[in-house]
Protein backbone atom coordinates (compact mmCIF):
# COMPACT_ATOMS: atom_id res chain seq x y z
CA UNK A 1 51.16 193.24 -62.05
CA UNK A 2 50.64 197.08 -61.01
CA UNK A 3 51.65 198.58 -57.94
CA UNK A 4 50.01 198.32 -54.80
CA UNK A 5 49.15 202.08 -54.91
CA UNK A 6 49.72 205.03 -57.26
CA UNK A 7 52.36 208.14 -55.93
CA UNK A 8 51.13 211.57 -57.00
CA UNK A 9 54.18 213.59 -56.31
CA UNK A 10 57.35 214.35 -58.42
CA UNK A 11 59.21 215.27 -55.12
CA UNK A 12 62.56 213.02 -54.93
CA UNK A 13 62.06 213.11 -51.17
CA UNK A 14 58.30 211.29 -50.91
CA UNK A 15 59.96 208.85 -53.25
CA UNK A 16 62.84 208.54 -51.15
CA UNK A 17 60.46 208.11 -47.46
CA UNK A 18 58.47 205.14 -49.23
CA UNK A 19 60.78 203.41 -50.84
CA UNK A 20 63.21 203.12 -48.09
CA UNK A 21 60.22 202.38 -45.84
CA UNK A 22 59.84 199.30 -48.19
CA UNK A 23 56.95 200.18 -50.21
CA UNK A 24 56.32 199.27 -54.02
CA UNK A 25 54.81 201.79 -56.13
CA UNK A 26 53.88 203.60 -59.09
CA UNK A 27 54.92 207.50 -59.51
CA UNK A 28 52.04 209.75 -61.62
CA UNK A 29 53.00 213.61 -61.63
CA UNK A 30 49.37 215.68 -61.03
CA UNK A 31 49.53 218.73 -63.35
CA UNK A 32 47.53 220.52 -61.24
CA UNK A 33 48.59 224.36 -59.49
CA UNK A 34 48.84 224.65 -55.81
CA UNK A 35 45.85 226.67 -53.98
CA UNK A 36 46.93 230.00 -52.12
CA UNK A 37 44.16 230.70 -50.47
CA UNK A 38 44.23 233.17 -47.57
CA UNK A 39 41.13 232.35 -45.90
CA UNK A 40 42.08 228.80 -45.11
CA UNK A 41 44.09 227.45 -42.23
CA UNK A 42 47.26 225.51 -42.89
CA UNK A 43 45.96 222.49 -42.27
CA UNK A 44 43.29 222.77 -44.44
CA UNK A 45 45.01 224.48 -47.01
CA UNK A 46 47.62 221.39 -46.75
CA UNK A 47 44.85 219.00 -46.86
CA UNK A 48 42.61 221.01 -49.55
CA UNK A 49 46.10 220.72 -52.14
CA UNK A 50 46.77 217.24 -51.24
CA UNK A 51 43.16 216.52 -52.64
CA UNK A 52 43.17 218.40 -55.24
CA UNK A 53 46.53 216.13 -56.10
CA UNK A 54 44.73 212.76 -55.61
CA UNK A 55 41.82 213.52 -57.37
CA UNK A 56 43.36 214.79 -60.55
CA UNK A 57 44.95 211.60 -60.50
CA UNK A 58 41.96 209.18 -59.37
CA UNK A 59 40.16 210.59 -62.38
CA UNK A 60 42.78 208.82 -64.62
CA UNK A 61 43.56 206.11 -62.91
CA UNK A 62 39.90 204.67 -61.67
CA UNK A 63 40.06 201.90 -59.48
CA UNK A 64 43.49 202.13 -57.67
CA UNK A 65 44.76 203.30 -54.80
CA UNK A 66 46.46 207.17 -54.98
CA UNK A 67 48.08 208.79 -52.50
CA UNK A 68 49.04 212.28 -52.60
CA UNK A 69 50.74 214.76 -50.17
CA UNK A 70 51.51 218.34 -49.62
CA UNK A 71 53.75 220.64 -47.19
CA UNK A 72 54.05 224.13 -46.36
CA UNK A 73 56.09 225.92 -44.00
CA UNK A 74 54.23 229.39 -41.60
CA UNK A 75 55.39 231.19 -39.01
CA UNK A 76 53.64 234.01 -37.47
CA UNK A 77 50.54 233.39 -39.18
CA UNK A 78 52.25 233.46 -42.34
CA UNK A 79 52.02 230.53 -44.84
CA UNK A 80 55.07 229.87 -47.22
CA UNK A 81 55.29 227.77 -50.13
CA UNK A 82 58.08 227.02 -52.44
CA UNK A 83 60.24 230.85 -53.52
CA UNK A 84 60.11 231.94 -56.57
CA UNK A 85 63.67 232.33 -57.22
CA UNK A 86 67.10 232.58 -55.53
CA UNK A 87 66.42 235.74 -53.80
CA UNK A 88 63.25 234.79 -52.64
CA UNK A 89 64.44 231.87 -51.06
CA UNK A 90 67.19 233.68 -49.44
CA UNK A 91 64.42 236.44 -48.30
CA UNK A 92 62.99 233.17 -46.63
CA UNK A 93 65.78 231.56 -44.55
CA UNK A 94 66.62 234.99 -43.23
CA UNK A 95 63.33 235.16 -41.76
CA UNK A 96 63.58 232.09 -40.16
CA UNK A 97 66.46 231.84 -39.15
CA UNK A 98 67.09 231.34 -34.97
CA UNK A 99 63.44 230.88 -34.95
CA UNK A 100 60.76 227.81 -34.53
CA UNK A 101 58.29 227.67 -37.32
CA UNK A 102 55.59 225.04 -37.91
CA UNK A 103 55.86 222.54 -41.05
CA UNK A 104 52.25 221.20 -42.40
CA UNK A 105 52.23 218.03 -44.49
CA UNK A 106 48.99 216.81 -45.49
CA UNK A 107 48.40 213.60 -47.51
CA UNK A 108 45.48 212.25 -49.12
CA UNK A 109 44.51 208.83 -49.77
CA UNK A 110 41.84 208.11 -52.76
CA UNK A 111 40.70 204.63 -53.14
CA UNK A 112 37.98 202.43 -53.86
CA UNK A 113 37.23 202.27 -49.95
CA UNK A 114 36.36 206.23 -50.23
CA UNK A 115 39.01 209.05 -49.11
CA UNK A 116 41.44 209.45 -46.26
CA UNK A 117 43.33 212.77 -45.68
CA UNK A 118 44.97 213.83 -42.69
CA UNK A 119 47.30 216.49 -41.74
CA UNK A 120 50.82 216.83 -39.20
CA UNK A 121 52.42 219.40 -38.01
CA UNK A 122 56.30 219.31 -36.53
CA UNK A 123 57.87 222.42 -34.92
CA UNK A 124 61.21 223.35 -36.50
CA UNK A 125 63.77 225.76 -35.03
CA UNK A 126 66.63 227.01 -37.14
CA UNK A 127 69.97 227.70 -35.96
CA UNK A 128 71.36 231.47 -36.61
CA UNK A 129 72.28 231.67 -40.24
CA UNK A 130 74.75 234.25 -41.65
CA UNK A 131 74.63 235.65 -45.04
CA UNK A 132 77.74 233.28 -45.99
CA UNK A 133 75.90 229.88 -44.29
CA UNK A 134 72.94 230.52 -46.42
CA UNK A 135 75.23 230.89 -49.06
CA UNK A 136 77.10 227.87 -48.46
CA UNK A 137 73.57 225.97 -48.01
CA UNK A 138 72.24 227.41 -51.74
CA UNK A 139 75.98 225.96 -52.86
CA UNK A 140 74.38 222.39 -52.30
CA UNK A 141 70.99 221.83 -52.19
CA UNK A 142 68.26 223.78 -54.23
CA UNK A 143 65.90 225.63 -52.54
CA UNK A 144 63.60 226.34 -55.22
CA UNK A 145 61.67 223.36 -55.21
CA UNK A 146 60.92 223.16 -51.22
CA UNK A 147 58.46 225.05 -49.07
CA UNK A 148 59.92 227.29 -46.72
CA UNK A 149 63.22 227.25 -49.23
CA UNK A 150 64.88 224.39 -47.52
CA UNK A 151 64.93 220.37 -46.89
CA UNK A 152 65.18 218.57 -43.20
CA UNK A 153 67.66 215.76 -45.27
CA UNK A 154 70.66 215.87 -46.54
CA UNK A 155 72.48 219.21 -45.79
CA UNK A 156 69.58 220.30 -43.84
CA UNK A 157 71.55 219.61 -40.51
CA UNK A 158 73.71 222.63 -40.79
CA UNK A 159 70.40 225.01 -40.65
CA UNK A 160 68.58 223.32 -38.53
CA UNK A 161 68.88 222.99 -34.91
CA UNK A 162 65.73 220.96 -33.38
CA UNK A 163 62.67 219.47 -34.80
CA UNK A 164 59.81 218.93 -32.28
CA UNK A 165 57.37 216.02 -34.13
CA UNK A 166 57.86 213.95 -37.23
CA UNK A 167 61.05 214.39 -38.53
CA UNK A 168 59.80 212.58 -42.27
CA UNK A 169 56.59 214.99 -42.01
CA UNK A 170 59.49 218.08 -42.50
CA UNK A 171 61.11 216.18 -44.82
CA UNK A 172 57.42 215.84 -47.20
CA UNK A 173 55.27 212.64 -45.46
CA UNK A 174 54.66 211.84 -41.87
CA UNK A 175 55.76 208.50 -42.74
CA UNK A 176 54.46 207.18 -38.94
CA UNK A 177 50.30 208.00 -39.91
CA UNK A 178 51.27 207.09 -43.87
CA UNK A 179 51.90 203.93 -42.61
CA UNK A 180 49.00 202.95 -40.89
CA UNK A 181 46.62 204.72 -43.09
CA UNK A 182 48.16 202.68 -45.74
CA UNK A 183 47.86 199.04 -43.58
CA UNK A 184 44.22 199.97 -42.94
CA UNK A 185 43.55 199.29 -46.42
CA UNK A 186 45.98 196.13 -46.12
CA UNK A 187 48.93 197.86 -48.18
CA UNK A 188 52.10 197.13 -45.92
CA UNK A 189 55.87 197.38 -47.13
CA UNK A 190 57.88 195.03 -48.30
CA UNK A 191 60.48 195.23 -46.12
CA UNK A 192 62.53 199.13 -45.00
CA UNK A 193 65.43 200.74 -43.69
CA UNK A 194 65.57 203.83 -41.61
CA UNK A 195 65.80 206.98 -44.01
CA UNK A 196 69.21 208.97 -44.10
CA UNK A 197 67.06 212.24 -42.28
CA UNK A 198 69.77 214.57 -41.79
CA UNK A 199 73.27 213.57 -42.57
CA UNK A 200 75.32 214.59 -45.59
CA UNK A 201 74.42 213.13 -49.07
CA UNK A 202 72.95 213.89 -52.06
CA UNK A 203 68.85 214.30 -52.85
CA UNK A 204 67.34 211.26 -55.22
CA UNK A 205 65.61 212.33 -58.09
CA UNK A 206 62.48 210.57 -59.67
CA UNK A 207 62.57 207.10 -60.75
CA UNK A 208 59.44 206.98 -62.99
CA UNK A 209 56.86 210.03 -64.41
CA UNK A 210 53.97 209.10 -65.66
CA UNK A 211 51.65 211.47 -68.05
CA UNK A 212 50.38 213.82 -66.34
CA UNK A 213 46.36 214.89 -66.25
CA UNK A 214 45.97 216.95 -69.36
CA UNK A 215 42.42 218.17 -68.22
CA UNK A 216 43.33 220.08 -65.52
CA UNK A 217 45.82 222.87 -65.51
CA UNK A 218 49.86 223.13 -64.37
């Protein structure tokens, strides 16, 4: 029997939110690239990548349920993805560091009901981080993959100082509106436990990849 809906993400940490919230489902890697497009807010711009996700995946997989997502990080007007390298991501947390900048995640559901998409933003204020605490922070987690250069779980606690909003929507999915967009179209979990936001551990990595979409381009 297939899964009640379709995952178009390779993040470990969407993976993680779901399946601790109890849900059952099938993980399909979109090879599609990210839009950087100045002219659009960061909510749309969120919700506009998050489509683009779904759809590439919809197109294979006709007749089930996808759900894709997408986060970025902007502060003083300025939206951040994921750095390029090391350095770039260090550029990063030095800029926000003792400061409050907003995190977008915007996820898209594609179904046979039509489309969904919606968009949350949380407020999050780093502590003050030395050149030896980002150093230490690079030392476990890798910053490379994550917009804004850094993840809410996990080691995230010794950057971060307060986070106004959804907690889960910092850490990749607002898992409070994912949930009831996904009972609205009666998918419910199977049963949950409260995700592990911001103590220490380890991230998960990816359980299952599926083939990506080789008509549209990484």
């Amino acid at each position: 029997m297939a899964a009640p809906f379709v995952l178009a993400s390779n993040s470990p940490r969407r993976h993680a939110l779901l399946r601790e919230a109890g849900y059952t489902f099938e993980v399909v890697v979109p090879a599609v690239s990210e839009l950087t497009l100045a002219h659009l807010s960061l909510r749309d711009l969120t919700i506009a990548n998050a489509t683009r996700k779904a759809m590439a995946v919809a197109r294979i997989y006709s007749g089930r349920v996808v759900l894709a997502a997408d986060t970025l990080v902007a502060m003083d007007g300025e939206i951040m993805g994921k750095p390029c390298d090391l350095s770039h991501a260090r550029m990063i947390l030095r800029r926000l560091s003792g400061r409050t900048h907003k995190v977008c995640t915007a996820v898209c559901i594609v179904g046979a009901q039509g489309r969904l998409s919606f968009a949350e933003i949380s407020h999050v204020r780093f502590r003050k981080l030395t050149e030896s605490a980002i150093t230490e922070y690079f030392k476990v987690v890798n910053p490379v993959d994550k917009a804004g250069a850094y993840g809410a779980q996990g080691a995230g606690g010794s950057i971060i100082a307060a986070v106004k909003g959804s907690v889960t929507n910092v850490i990749g999915l607002p898992m409070e509106r994912t949930k009831k967009a996904l009972a609205q179209i009666d998918i419910r979990p199977l049963s949950g436990s409260q995700p592990q936001l911001l103590g220490a551990g380890s991230e998960l990595v990816p359980v299952h990849v599926s083939i990506p979409d080789k008509e549209t381009r990484q």
